[in-house]
N, C-alpha and C. Protein backbone atom coordinates (compact mmCIF):
# COMPACT_ATOMS: atom_id res chain seq x y z
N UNK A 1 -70.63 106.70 322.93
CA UNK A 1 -71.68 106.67 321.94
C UNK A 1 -73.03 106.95 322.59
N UNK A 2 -72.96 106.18 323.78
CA UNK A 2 -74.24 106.52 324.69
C UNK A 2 -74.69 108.18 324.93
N UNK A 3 -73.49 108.90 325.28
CA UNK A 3 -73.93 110.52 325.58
C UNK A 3 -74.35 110.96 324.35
N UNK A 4 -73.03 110.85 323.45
CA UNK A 4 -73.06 110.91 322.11
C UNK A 4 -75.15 111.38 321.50
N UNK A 5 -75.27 110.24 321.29
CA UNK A 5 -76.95 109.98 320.88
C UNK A 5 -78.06 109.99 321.90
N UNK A 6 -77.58 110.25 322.89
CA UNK A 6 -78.94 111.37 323.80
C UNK A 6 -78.65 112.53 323.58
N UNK A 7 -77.54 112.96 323.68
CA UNK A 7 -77.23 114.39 323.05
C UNK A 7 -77.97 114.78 321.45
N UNK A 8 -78.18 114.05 320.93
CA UNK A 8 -78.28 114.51 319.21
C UNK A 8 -80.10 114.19 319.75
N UNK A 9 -80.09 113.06 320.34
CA UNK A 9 -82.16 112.92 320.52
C UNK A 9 -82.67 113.62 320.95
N UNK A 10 -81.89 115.00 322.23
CA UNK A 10 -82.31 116.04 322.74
C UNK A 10 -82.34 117.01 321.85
N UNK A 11 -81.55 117.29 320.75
CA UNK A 11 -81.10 118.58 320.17
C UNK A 11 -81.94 117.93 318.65
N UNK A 12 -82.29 117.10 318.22
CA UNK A 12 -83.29 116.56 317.13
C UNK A 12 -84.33 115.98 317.49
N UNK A 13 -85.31 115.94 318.20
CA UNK A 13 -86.03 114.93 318.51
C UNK A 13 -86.56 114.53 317.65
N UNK A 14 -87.38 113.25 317.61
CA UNK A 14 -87.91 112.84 316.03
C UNK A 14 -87.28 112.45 315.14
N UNK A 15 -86.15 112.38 315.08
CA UNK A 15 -85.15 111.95 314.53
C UNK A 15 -84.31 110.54 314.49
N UNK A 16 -84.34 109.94 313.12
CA UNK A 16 -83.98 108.84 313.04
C UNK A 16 -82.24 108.73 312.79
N UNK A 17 -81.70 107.88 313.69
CA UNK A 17 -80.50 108.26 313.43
C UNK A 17 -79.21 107.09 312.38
N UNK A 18 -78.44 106.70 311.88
CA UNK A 18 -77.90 105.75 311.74
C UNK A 18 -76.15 106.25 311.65
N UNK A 19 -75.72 105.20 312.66
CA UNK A 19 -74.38 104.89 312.27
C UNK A 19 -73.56 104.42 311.56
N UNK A 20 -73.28 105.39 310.97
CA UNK A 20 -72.46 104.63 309.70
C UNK A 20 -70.68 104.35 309.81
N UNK A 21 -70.32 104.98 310.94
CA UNK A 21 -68.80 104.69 311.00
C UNK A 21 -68.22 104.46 312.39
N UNK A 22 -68.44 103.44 313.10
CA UNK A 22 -67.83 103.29 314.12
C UNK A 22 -66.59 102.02 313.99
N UNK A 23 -65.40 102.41 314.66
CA UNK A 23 -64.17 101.29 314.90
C UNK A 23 -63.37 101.71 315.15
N UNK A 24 -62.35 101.03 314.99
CA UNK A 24 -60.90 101.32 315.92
C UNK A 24 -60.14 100.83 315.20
N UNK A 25 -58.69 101.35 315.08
CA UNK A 25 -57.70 101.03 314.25
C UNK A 25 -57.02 100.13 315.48
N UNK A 26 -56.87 98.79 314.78
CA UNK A 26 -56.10 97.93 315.87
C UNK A 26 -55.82 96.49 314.89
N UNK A 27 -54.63 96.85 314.60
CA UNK A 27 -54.01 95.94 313.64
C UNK A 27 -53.96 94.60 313.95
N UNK A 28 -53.31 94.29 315.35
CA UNK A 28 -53.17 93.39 316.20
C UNK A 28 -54.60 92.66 316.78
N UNK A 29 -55.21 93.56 316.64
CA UNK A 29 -57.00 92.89 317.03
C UNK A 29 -56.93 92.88 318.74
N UNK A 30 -56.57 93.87 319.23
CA UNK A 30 -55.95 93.18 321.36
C UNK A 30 -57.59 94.66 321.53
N UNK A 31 -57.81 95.78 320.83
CA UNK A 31 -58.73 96.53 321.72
C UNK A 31 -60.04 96.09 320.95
N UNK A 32 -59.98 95.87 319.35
CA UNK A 32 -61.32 95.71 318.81
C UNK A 32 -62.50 94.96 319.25
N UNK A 33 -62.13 93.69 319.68
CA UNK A 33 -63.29 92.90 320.38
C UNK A 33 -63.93 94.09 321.66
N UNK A 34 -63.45 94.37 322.73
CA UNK A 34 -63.78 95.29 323.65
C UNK A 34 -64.15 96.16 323.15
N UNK A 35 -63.93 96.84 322.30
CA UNK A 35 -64.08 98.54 321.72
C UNK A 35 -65.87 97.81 321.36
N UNK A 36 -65.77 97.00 320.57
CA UNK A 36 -67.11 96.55 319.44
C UNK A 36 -68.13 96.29 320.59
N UNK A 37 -68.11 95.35 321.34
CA UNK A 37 -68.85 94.41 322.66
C UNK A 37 -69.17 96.76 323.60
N UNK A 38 -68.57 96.90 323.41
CA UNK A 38 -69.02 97.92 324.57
C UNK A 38 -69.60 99.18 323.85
N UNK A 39 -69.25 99.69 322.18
CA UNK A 39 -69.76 100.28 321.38
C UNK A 39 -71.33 99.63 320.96
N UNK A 40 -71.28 98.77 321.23
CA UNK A 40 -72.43 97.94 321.20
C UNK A 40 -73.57 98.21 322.45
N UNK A 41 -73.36 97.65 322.69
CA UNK A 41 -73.74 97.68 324.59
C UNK A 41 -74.34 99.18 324.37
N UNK A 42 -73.67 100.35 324.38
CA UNK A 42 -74.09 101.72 324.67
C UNK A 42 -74.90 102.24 323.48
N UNK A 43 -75.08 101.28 322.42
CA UNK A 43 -76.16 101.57 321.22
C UNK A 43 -77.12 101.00 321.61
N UNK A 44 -76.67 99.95 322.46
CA UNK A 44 -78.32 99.39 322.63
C UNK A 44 -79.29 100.16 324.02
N UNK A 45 -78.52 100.67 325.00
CA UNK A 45 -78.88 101.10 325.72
C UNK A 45 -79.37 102.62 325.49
N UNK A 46 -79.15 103.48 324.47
CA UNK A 46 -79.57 104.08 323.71
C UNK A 46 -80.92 104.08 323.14
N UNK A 47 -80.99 103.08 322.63
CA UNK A 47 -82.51 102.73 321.98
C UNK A 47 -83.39 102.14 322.80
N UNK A 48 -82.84 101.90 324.18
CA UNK A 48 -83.40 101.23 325.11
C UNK A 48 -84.06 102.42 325.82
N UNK A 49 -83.34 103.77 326.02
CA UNK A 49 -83.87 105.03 326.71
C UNK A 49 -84.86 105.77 325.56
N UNK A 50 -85.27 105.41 324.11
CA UNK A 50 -85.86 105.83 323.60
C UNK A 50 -85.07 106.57 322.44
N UNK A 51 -84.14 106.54 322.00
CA UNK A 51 -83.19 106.98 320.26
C UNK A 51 -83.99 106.38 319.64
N UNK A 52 -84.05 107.00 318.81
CA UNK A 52 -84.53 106.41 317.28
C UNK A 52 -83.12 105.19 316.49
N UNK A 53 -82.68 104.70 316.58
CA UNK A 53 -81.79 104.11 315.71
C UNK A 53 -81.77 103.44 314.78
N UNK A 54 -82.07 103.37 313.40
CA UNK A 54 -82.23 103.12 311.87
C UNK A 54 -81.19 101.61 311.98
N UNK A 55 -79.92 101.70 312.44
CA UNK A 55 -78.87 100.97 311.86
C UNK A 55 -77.63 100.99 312.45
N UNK A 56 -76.51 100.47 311.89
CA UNK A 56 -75.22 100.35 312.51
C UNK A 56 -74.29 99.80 311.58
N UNK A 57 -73.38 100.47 311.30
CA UNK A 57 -72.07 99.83 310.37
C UNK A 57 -70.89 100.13 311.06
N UNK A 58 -70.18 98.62 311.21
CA UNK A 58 -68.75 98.95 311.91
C UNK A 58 -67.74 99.57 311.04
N UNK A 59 -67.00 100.00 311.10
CA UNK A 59 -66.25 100.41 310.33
C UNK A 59 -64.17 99.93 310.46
N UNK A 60 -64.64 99.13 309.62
CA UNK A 60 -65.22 98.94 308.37
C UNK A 60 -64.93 97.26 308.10
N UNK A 61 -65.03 96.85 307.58
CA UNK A 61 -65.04 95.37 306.71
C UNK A 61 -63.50 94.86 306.38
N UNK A 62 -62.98 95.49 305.76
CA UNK A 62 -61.24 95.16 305.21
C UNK A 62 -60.55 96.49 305.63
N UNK A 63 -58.97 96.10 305.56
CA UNK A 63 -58.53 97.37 305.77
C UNK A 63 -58.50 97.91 304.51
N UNK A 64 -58.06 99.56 304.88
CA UNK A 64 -58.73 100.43 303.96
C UNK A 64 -57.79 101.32 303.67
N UNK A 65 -57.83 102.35 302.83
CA UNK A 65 -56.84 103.41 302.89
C UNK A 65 -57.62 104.35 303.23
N UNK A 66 -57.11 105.68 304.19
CA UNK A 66 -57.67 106.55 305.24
C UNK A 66 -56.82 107.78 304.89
N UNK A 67 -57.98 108.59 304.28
CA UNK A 67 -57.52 110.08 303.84
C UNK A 67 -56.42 110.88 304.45
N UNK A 68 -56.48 110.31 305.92
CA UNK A 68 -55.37 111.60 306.55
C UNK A 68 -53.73 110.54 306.64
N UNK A 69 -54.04 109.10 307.22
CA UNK A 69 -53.32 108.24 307.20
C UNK A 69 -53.10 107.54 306.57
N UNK A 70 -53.65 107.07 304.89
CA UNK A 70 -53.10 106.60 304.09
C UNK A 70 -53.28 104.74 304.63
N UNK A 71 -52.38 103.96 304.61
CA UNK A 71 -52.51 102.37 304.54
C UNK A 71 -52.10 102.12 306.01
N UNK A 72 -51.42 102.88 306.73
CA UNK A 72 -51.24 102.76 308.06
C UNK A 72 -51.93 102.14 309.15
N UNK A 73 -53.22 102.63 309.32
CA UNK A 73 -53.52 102.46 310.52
C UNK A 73 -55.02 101.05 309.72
N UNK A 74 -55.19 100.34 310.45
CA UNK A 74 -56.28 98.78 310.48
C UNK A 74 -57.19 98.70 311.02
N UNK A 75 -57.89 99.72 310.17
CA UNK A 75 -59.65 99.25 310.80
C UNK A 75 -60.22 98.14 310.64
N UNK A 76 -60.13 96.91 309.81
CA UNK A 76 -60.97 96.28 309.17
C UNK A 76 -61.04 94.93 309.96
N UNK A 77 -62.22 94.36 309.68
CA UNK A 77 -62.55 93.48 310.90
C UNK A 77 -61.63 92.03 309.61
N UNK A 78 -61.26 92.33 308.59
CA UNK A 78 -60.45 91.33 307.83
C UNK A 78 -59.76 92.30 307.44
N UNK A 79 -58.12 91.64 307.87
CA UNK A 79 -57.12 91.91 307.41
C UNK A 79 -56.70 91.90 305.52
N UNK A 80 -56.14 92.88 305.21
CA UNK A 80 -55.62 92.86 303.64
C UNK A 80 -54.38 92.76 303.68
N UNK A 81 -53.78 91.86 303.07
CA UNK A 81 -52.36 92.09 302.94
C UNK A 81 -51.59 92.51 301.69
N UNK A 82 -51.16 93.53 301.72
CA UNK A 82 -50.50 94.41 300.74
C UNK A 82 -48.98 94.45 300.94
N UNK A 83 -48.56 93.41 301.77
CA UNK A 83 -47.08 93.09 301.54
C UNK A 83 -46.89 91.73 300.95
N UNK A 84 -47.58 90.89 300.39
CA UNK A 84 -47.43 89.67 299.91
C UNK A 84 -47.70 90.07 298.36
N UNK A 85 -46.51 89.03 297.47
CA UNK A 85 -46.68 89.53 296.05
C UNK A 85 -47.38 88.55 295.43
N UNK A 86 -48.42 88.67 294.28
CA UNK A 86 -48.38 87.86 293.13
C UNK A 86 -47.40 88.21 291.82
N UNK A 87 -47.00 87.08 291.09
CA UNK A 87 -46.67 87.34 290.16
C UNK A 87 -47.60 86.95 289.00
N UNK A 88 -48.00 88.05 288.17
CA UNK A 88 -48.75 87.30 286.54
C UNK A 88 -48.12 87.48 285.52
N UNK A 89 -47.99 87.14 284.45
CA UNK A 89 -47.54 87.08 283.42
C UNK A 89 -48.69 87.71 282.39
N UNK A 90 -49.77 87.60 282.22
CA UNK A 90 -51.04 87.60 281.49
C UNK A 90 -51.28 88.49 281.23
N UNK A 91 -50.88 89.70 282.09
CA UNK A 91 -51.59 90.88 282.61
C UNK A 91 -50.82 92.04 281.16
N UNK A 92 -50.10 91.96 281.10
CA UNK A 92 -49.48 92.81 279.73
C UNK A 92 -49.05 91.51 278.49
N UNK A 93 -49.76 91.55 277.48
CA UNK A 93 -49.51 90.81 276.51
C UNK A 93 -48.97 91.08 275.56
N UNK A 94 -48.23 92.78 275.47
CA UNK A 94 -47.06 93.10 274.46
C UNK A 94 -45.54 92.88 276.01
N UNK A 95 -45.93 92.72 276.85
CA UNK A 95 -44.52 92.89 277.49
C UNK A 95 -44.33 91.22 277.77
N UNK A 96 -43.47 90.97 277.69
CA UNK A 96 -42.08 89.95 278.15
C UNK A 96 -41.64 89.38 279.97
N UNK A 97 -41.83 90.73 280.59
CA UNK A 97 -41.46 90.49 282.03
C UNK A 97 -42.92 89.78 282.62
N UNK A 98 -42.45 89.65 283.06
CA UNK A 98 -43.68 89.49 284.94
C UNK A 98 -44.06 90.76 285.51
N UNK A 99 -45.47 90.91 285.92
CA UNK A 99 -45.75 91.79 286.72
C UNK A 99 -46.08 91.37 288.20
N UNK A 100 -45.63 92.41 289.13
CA UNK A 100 -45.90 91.96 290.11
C UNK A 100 -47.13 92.93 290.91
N UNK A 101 -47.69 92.45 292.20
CA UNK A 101 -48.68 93.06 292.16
C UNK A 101 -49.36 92.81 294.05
N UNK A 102 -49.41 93.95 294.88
CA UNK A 102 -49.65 93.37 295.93
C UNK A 102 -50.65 91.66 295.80
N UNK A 103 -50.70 90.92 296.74
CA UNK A 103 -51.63 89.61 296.47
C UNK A 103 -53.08 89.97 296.87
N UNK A 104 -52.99 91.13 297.88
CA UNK A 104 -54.54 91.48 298.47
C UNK A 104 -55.13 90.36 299.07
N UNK A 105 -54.17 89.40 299.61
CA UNK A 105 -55.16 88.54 300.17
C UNK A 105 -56.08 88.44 301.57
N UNK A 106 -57.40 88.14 302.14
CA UNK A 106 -57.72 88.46 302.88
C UNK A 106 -57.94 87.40 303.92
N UNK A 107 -57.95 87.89 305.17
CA UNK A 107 -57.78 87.25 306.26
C UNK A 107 -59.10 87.48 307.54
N UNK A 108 -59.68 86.89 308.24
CA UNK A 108 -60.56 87.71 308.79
C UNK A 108 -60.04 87.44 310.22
N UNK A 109 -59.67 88.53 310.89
CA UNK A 109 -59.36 88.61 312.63
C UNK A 109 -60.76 88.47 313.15
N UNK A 110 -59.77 88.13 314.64
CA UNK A 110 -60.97 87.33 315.86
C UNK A 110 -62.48 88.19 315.99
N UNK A 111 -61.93 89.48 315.59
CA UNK A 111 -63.21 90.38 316.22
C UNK A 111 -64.79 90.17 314.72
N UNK A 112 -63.42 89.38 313.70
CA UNK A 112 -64.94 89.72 312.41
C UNK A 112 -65.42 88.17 312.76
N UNK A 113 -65.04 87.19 313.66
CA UNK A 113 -65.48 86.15 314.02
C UNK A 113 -67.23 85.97 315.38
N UNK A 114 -66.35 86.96 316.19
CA UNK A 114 -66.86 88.01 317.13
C UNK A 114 -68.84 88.87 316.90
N UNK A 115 -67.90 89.55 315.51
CA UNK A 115 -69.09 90.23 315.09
C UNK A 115 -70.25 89.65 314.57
N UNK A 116 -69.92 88.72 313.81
CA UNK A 116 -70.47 87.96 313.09
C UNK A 116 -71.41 87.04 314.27
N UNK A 117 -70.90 86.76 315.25
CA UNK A 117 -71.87 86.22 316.21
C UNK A 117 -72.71 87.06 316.86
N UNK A 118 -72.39 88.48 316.94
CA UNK A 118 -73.24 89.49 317.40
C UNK A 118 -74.15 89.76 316.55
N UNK A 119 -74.11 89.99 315.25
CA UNK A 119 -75.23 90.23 314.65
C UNK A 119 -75.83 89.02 314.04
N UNK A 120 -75.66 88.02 313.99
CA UNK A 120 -76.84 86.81 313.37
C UNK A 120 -77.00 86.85 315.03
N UNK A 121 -76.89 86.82 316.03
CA UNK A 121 -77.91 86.37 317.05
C UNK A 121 -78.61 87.04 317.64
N UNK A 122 -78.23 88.52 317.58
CA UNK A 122 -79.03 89.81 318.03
C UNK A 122 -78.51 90.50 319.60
N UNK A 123 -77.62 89.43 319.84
CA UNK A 123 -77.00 89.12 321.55
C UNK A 123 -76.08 89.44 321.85
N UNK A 124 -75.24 89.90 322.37
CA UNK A 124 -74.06 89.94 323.06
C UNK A 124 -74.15 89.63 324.61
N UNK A 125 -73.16 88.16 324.98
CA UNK A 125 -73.62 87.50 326.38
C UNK A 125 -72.56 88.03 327.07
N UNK A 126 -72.74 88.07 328.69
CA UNK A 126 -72.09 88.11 329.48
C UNK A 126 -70.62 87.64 328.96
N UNK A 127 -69.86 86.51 329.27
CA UNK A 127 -68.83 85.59 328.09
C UNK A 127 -68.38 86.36 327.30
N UNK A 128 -68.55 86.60 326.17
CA UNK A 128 -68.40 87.51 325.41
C UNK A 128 -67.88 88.97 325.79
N UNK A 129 -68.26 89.67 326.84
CA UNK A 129 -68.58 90.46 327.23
C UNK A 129 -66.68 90.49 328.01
N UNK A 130 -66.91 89.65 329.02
CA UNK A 130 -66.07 88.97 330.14
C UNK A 130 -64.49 88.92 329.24
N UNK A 131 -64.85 88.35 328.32
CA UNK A 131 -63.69 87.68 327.93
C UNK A 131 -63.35 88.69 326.90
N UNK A 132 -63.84 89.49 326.24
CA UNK A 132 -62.98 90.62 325.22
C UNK A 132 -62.31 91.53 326.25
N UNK A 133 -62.93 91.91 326.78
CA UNK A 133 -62.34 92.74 328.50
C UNK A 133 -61.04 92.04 329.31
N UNK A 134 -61.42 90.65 329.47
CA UNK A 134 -60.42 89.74 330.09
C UNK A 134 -58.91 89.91 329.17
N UNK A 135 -59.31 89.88 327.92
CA UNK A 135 -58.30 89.50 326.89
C UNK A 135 -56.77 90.56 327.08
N UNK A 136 -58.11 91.96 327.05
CA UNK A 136 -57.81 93.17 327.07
C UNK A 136 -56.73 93.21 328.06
N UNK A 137 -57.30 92.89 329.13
CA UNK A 137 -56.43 93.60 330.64
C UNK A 137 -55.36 92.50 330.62
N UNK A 138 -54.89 91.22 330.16
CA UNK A 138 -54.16 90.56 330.14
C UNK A 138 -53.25 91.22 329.31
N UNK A 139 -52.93 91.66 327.84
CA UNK A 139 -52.31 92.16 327.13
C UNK A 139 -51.49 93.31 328.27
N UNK A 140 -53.11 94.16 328.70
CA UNK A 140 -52.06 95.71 329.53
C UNK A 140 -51.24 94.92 330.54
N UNK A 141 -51.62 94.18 331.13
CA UNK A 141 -50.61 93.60 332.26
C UNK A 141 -49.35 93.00 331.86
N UNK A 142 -49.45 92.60 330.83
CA UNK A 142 -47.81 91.87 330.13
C UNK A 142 -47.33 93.03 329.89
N UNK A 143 -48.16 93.99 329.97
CA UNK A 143 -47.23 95.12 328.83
C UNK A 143 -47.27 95.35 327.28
N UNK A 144 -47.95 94.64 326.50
CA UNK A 144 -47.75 94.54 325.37
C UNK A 144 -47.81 95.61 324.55
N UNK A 145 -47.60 95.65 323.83
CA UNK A 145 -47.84 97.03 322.59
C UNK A 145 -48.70 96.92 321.57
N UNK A 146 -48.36 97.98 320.99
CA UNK A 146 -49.53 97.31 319.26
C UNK A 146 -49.33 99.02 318.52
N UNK A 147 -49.24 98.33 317.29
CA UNK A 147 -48.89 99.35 316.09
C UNK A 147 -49.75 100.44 316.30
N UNK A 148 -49.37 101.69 316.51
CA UNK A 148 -50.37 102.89 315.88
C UNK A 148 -49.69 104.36 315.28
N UNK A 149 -50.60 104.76 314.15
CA UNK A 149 -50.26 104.82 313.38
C UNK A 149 -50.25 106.94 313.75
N UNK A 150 -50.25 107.46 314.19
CA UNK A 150 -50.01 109.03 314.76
C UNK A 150 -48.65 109.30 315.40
N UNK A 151 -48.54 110.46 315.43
CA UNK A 151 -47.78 111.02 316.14
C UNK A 151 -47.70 110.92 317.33
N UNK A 152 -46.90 111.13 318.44
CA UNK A 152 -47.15 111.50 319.85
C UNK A 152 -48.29 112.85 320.15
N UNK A 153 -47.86 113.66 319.28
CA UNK A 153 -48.79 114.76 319.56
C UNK A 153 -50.47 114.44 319.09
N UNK A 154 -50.57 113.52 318.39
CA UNK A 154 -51.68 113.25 318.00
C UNK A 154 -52.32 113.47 316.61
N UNK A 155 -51.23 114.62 315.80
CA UNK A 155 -51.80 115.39 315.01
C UNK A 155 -50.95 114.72 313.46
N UNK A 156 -50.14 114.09 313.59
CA UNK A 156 -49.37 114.26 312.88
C UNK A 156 -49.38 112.65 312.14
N UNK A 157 -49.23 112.24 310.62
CA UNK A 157 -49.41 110.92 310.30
C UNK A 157 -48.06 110.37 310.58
N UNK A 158 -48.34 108.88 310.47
CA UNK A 158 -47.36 108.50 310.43
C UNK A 158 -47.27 107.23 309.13
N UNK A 159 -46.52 107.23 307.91
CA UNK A 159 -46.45 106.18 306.76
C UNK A 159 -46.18 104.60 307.94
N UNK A 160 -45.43 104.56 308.84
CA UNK A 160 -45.30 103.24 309.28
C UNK A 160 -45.18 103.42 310.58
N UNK A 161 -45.89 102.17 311.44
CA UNK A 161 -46.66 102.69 313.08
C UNK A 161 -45.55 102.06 313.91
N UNK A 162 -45.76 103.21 314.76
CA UNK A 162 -44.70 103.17 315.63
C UNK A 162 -45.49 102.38 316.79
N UNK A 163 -44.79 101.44 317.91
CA UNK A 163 -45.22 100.78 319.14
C UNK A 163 -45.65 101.29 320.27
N UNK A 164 -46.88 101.32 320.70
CA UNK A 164 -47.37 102.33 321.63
C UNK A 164 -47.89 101.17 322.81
N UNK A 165 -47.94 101.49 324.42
CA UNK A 165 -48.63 100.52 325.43
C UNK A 165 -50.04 100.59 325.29
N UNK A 166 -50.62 99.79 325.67
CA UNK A 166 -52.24 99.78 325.65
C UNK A 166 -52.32 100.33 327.15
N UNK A 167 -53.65 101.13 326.80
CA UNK A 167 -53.90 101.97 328.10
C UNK A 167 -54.50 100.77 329.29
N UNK A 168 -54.04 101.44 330.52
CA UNK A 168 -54.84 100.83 331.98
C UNK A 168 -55.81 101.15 332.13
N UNK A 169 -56.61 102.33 331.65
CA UNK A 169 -57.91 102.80 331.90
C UNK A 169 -59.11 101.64 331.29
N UNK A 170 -59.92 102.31 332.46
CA UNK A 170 -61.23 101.45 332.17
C UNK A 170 -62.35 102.23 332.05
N UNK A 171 -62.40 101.70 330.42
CA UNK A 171 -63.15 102.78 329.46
C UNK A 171 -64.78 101.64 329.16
N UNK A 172 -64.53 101.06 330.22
CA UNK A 172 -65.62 99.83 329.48
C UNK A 172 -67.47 101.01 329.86
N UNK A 173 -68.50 100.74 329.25
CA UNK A 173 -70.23 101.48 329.14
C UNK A 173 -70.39 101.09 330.68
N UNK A 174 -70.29 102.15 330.61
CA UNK A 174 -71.12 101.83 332.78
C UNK A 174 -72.96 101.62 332.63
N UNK A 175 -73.37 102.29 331.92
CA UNK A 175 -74.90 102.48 331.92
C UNK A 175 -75.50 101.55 331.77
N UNK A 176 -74.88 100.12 331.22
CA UNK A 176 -75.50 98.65 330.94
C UNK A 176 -74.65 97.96 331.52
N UNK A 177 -76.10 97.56 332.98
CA UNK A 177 -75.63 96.71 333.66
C UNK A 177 -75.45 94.82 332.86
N UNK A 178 -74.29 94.36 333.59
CA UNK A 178 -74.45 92.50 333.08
C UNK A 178 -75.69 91.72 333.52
N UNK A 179 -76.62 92.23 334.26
CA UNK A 179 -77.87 91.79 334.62
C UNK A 179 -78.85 91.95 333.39
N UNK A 180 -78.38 92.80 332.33
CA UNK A 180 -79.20 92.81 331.08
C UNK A 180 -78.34 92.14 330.16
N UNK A 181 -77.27 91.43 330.60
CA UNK A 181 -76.84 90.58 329.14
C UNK A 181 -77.34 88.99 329.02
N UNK A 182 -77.51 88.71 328.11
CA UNK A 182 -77.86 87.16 327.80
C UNK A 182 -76.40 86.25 328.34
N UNK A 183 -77.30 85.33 329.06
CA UNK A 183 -76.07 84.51 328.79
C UNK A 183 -74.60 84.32 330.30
């Protein structure tokens, strides 16, 4: 995001910019805290070299349905669940049966717990920082997996996500040092 928006401040200058769609599909919640804490980090260091930056929306709030992927893949910092049923009765008052009806009920994962402390305090601390990263590299070291929702080739959808390893790479913002985090 950091190259990202020196790139666009060089090629617009004067220009006010806002983000309106940044996140990560991660059903399981094991990259979102890290992805958010370091997507973060490189926005601020951004506006710190002089960007204009208006704003910021994670993307997105609940999960969602996604034009190319459909219900598959879990952006949302609260989970929806569309495999749990209600039943009403109320809902057709010439029919006799029951209708049933996903429940939509919502749930909010660690990272909308996360976020929510990032933006009422304005901060993201060291801790924070440490420990979404920590979380991270513990998962890759067990090995663990987590739903995603593409092809191998990359290109291709998939209606129900297949088990993929979390990468070893270390993708964490080099440009902001922990000597500028609170905390």
């Amino acid at each position: 995001m950091f190259l990202v928006l020196q790139a666009f401040h060089r090629r617009y200058p004067n220009t006010r910019f806002m983000i309106t769609e940044n996140g990560v599909a991660d059903e399981v919640d094991l990259i979102r805290p890290s992805y958010m804490v370091e997507h973060l980090l490189a926005l601020h260091a951004a506006i710190k070299s002089g960007v204009d930056v208006a704003g910021y929306v994670f993307w997105t709030i609940s999960d969602n349905w996604e034009w190319a992927d459909g219900y598959c893949p879990k952006f949302g910092l609260v989970r929806v669940d569309r495999e749990g049923t209600n039943t009403n009765t109320n809902i057709d008052i010439d029919s006799e049966e029951a209708t049933s009806f996903p429940s939509l009920e919502r749930s909010p994962r660690a990272s909308y717990h996360l976020f929510n402390s990032i933006a009422t305090s304005g901060t993201i601390t060291t801790g924070q920082r440490r420990k979404a990263w920590a979380s991270l590299q513990e998962h890759v070291h067990n090995g663990t997996t987590r739903p995603f929702c593409r092809e191998e080739n990359g290109v291709g959808a998939l209606d129900e996500a297949t088990q993929r390893p979390l990468s070893s790479r270390d993708w964490r913002f080099g440009h902001y040092g922990e000597s500028d985090l609170k905390g």
